[in-house]
Structure formats: structure tokens, C-alpha cells
Protein backbone atom coordinates (compact mmCIF):
# COMPACT_ATOMS: atom_id res chain seq x y z
CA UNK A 1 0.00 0.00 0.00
CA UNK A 2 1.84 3.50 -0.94
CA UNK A 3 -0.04 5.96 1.61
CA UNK A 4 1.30 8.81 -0.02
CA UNK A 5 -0.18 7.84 -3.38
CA UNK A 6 -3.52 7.83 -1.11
CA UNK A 7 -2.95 11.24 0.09
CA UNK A 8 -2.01 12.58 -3.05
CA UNK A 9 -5.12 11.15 -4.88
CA UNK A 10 -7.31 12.84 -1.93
CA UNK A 11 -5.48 15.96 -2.48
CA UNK A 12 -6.27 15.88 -6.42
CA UNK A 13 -9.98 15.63 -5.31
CA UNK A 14 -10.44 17.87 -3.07
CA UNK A 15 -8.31 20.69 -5.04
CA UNK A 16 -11.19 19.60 -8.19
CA UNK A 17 -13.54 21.33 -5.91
CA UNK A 18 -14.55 24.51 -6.64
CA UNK A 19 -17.09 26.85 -6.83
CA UNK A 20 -19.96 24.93 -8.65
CA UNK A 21 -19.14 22.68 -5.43
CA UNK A 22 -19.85 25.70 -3.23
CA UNK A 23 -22.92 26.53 -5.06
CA UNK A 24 -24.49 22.56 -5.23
CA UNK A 25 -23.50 23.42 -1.31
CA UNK A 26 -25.61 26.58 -1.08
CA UNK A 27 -28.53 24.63 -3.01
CA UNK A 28 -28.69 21.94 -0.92
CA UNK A 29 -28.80 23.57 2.48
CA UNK A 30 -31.71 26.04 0.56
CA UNK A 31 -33.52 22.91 -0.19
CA UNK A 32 -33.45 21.76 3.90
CA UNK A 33 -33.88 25.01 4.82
CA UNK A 34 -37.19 25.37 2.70
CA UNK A 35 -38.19 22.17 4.17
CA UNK A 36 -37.73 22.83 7.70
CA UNK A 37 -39.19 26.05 7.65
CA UNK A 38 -42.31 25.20 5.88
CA UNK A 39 -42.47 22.72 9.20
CA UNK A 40 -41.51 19.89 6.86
CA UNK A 41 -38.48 17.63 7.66
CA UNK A 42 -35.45 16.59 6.44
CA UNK A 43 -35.22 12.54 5.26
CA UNK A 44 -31.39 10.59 4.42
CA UNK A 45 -30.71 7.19 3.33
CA UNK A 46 -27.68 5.03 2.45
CA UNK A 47 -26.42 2.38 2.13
CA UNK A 48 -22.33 1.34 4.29
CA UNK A 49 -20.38 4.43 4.81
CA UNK A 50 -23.24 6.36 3.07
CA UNK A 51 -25.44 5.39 5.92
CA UNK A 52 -22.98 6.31 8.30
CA UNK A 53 -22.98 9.17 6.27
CA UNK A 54 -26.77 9.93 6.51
CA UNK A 55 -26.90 9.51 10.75
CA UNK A 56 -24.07 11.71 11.06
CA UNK A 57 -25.35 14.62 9.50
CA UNK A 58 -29.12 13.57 10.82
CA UNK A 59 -27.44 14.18 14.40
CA UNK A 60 -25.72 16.73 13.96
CA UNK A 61 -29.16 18.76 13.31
CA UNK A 62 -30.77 17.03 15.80
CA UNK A 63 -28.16 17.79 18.01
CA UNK A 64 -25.96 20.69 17.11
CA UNK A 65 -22.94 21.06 15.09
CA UNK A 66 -21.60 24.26 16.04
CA UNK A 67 -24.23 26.85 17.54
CA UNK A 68 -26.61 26.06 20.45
CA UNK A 69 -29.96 26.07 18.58
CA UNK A 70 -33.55 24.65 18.72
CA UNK A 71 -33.30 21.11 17.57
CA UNK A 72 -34.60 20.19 13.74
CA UNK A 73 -36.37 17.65 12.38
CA UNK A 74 -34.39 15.36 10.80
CA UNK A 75 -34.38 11.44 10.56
CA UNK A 76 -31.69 9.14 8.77
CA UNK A 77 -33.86 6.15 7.88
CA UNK A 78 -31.26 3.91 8.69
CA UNK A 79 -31.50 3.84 11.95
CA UNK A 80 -34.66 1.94 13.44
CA UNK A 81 -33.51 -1.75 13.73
CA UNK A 82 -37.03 -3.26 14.23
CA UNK A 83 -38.86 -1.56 11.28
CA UNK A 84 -35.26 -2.34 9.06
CA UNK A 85 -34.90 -6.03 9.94
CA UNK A 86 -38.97 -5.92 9.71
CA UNK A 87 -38.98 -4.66 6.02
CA UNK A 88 -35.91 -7.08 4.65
CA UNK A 89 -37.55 -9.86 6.25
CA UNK A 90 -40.83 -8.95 4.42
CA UNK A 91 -40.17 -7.72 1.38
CA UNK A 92 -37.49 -7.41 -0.97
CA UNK A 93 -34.15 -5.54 0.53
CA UNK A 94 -34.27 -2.96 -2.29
CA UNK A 95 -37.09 -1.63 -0.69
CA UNK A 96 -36.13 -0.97 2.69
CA UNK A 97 -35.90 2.60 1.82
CA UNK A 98 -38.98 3.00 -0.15
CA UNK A 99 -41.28 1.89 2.26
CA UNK A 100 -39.87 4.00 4.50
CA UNK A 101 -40.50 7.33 2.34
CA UNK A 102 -43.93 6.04 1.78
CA UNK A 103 -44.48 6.27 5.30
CA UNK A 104 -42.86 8.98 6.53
CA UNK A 105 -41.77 11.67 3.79
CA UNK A 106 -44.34 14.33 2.34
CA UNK A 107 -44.68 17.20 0.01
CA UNK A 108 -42.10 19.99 1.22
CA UNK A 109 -40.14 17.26 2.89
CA UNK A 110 -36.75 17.25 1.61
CA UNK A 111 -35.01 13.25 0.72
CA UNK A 112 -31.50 13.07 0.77
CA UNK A 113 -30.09 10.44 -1.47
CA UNK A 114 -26.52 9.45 -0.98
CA UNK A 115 -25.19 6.87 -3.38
CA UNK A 116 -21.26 6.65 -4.37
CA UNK A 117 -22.64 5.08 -7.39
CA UNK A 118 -25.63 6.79 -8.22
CA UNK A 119 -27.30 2.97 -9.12
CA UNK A 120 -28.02 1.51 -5.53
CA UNK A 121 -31.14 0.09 -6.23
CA UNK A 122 -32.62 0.74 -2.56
CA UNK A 123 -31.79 4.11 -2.82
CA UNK A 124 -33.83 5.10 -6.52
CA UNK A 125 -36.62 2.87 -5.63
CA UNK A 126 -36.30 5.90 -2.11
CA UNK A 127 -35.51 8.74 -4.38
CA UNK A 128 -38.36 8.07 -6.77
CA UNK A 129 -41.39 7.69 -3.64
CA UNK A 130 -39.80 10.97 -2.55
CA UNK A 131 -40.73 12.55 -6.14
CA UNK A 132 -44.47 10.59 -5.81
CA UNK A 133 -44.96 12.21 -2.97
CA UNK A 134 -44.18 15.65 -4.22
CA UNK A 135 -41.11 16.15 -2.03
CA UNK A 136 -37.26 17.40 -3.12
CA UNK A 137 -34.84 15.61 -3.41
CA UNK A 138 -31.31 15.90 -2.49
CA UNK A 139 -28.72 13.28 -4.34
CA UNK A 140 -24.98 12.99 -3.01
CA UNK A 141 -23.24 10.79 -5.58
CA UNK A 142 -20.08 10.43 -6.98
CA UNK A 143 -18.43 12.15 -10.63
CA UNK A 144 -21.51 10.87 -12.97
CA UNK A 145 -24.46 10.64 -10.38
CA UNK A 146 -25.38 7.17 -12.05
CA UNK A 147 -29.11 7.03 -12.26
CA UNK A 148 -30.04 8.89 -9.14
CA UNK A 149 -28.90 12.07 -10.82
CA UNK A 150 -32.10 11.92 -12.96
CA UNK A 151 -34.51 11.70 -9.35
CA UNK A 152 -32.98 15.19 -7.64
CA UNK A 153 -33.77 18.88 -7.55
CA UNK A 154 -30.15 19.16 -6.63
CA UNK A 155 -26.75 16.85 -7.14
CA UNK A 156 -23.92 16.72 -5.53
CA UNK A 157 -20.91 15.47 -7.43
CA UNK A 158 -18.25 14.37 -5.86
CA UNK A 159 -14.83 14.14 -8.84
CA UNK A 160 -13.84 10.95 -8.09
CA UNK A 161 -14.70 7.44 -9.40
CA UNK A 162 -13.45 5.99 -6.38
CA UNK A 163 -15.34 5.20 -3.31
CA UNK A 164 -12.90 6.58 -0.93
CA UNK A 165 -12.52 9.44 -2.54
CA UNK A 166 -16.32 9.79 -3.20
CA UNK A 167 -16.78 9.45 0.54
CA UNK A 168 -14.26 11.85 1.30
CA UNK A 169 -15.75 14.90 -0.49
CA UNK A 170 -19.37 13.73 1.02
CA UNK A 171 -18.03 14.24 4.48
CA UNK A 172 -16.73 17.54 3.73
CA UNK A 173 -20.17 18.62 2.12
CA UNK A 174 -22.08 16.78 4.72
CA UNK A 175 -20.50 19.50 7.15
CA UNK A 176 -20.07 22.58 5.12
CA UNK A 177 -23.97 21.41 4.82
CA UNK A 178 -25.15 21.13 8.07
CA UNK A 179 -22.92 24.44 9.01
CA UNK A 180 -25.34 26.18 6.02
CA UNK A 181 -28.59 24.83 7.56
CA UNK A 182 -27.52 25.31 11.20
CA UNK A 183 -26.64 29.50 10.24
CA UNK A 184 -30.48 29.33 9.12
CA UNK A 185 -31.45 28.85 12.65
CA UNK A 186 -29.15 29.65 15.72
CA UNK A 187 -30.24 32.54 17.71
């Protein structure tokens, strides 16, 4: 394993970031924003480190990420063991996220979608109740958004092909994110 080759290749991502990154940024806190003011809420799903992804980000709105504030409503679906073992168990996995939205999620709700790929199944089955039910959507993806890119009011892009580096650039816009929404709201 050459580590520096793995530093340099996160270095050549992040420095492909720029200012369309900073606006996607900008568009994607407007869209939670939006939600959670018009007393809608604030939905993310994904699948490994992209669920990791989606409760860290989901708590740190709940909670707070930098300013003591009123806490907001937002849920990462990933995190209720008895309705996800329930819905596998019952139906087929790729739907674990769907059901969910069908549930929960509701016009001026806001779906986050995060997919390295853009193709999880789960997660476009999710993305496209979200649209049925007349609420944004948010996709976090990788360089060419697969097929989720087609489901979203907004994309994120990360310029990488590789899911490390993918992952990377979502947890810097997960926080330059959450800092955006939390600005919306402190005191």
C-alpha cells in the first residue's frame, strides 16, 4: 500500500472542488432550509459508509454542530432496527428505503439520497417515492451521479470514481452542509 499515493489522490480531489461545489453546497442547504421552515423535515438514506454518512449529518441537526440552537427535524432512515430487519424480512431488501419514504416523507419534505454510485437500487426505488410524494430531493453521488442524478432537484458530485474518494468529499459537504442549515437557525 503507498499511503502517499492515497494522500495525493485525496489531495487531487479535493483541489477539483470549486465553486460549482460551493454553489451545489448553497442549493442543498436552501432545499433543507425550505423544508424545515415550511415545518416539513429533512429525510437521508444510504447504504455502508453512506449510511454512516446519513446519521451523522441527521445528528448533527438534531443535536448541534456548532451553535446552540432549537433542535430540527431530521431522521436518517437507517437507523430503526425493528422496522429495518422488519422490512428485509418482508419484502425485498431494495425496498427498505422506499417503504420508508412512503411512510414517513411528504410534500415539502426534503429526501436526501446518498449513493457513491448513483445505481443503488434501494436508494432510486427511495428517491423516486420521494418525487411521488411531491417532495425534493437531495442526491450525493459520486463524478456521474449514475441514475439517481435523474430523481434530484439538486446533485452533488463528488470528482472521483473511487469510493474513498467519493466518501471523502461527502463528508466535507455533509459538514459545510449542516454548518449552512444550522446558520439558518441559531439565535
Amino acid at each position: 500500500m503507498d499511503l502517499a499515493r492515497r494522500l495525493a489522490e485525496a489531495q487531487q480531489t479535493y483541489a477539483a472542488l470549486g465553486p460549482e461545489f460551493l454553489r451545489t453546497v448553497e442549493q442543498a442547504a436552501a432545499l433543507a432550509v425550505g423544508a424545515l421552515r415550511g415545518g416539513g423535515g429533512v429525510y437521508l438514506a444510504g447504504n455502508g459508509g453512506s449510511a454512516a454518512d446519513a446519521q451523522h449529518w441527521a445528528a448533527e441537526l438534531v443535536g448541534r454542530y456548532l451553535t446552540e440552537r432549537e433542535p430540527l427535524n431530521v431522521h436518517a432512515l437507517t437507523v430503526n432496527s425493528s422496522t429495518y430487519t422488519a422490512l428485509v424480512n418482508d419484502y425485498p431488501p431494495e425496498k427498505v428505503f422506499e417503504r420508508q419514504v412512503l411512510a414517513h416523507v411528504r410534500r415539502g419534505d426534503l429526501f436526501v439520497a446518498i449513493s457513491t454510485s448513483g445505481n443503488s437500487r434501494n436508494i432510486l426505488l427511495a428517491a423516486g417515492a420521494a418525487r411521488s410524494r411531491e417532495a425534493k430531493v437531495l442526491g450525493v453521488t459520486g463524478r456521474s451521479g449514475g441514475k439517481l442524478a435523474a430523481l434530484c432537484d439538486v446533485v452533488l458530485y463528488a470528482p472521483s470514481d473511487d469510493t474513498p474518494r467519493i466518501q471523502e468529499v461527502h463528508l466535507l459537504f455533509g459538514h459545510l452542509w449542516c454548518e449552512l442549515i444550522e446558520r439558518n437557525f441559531a439565535p
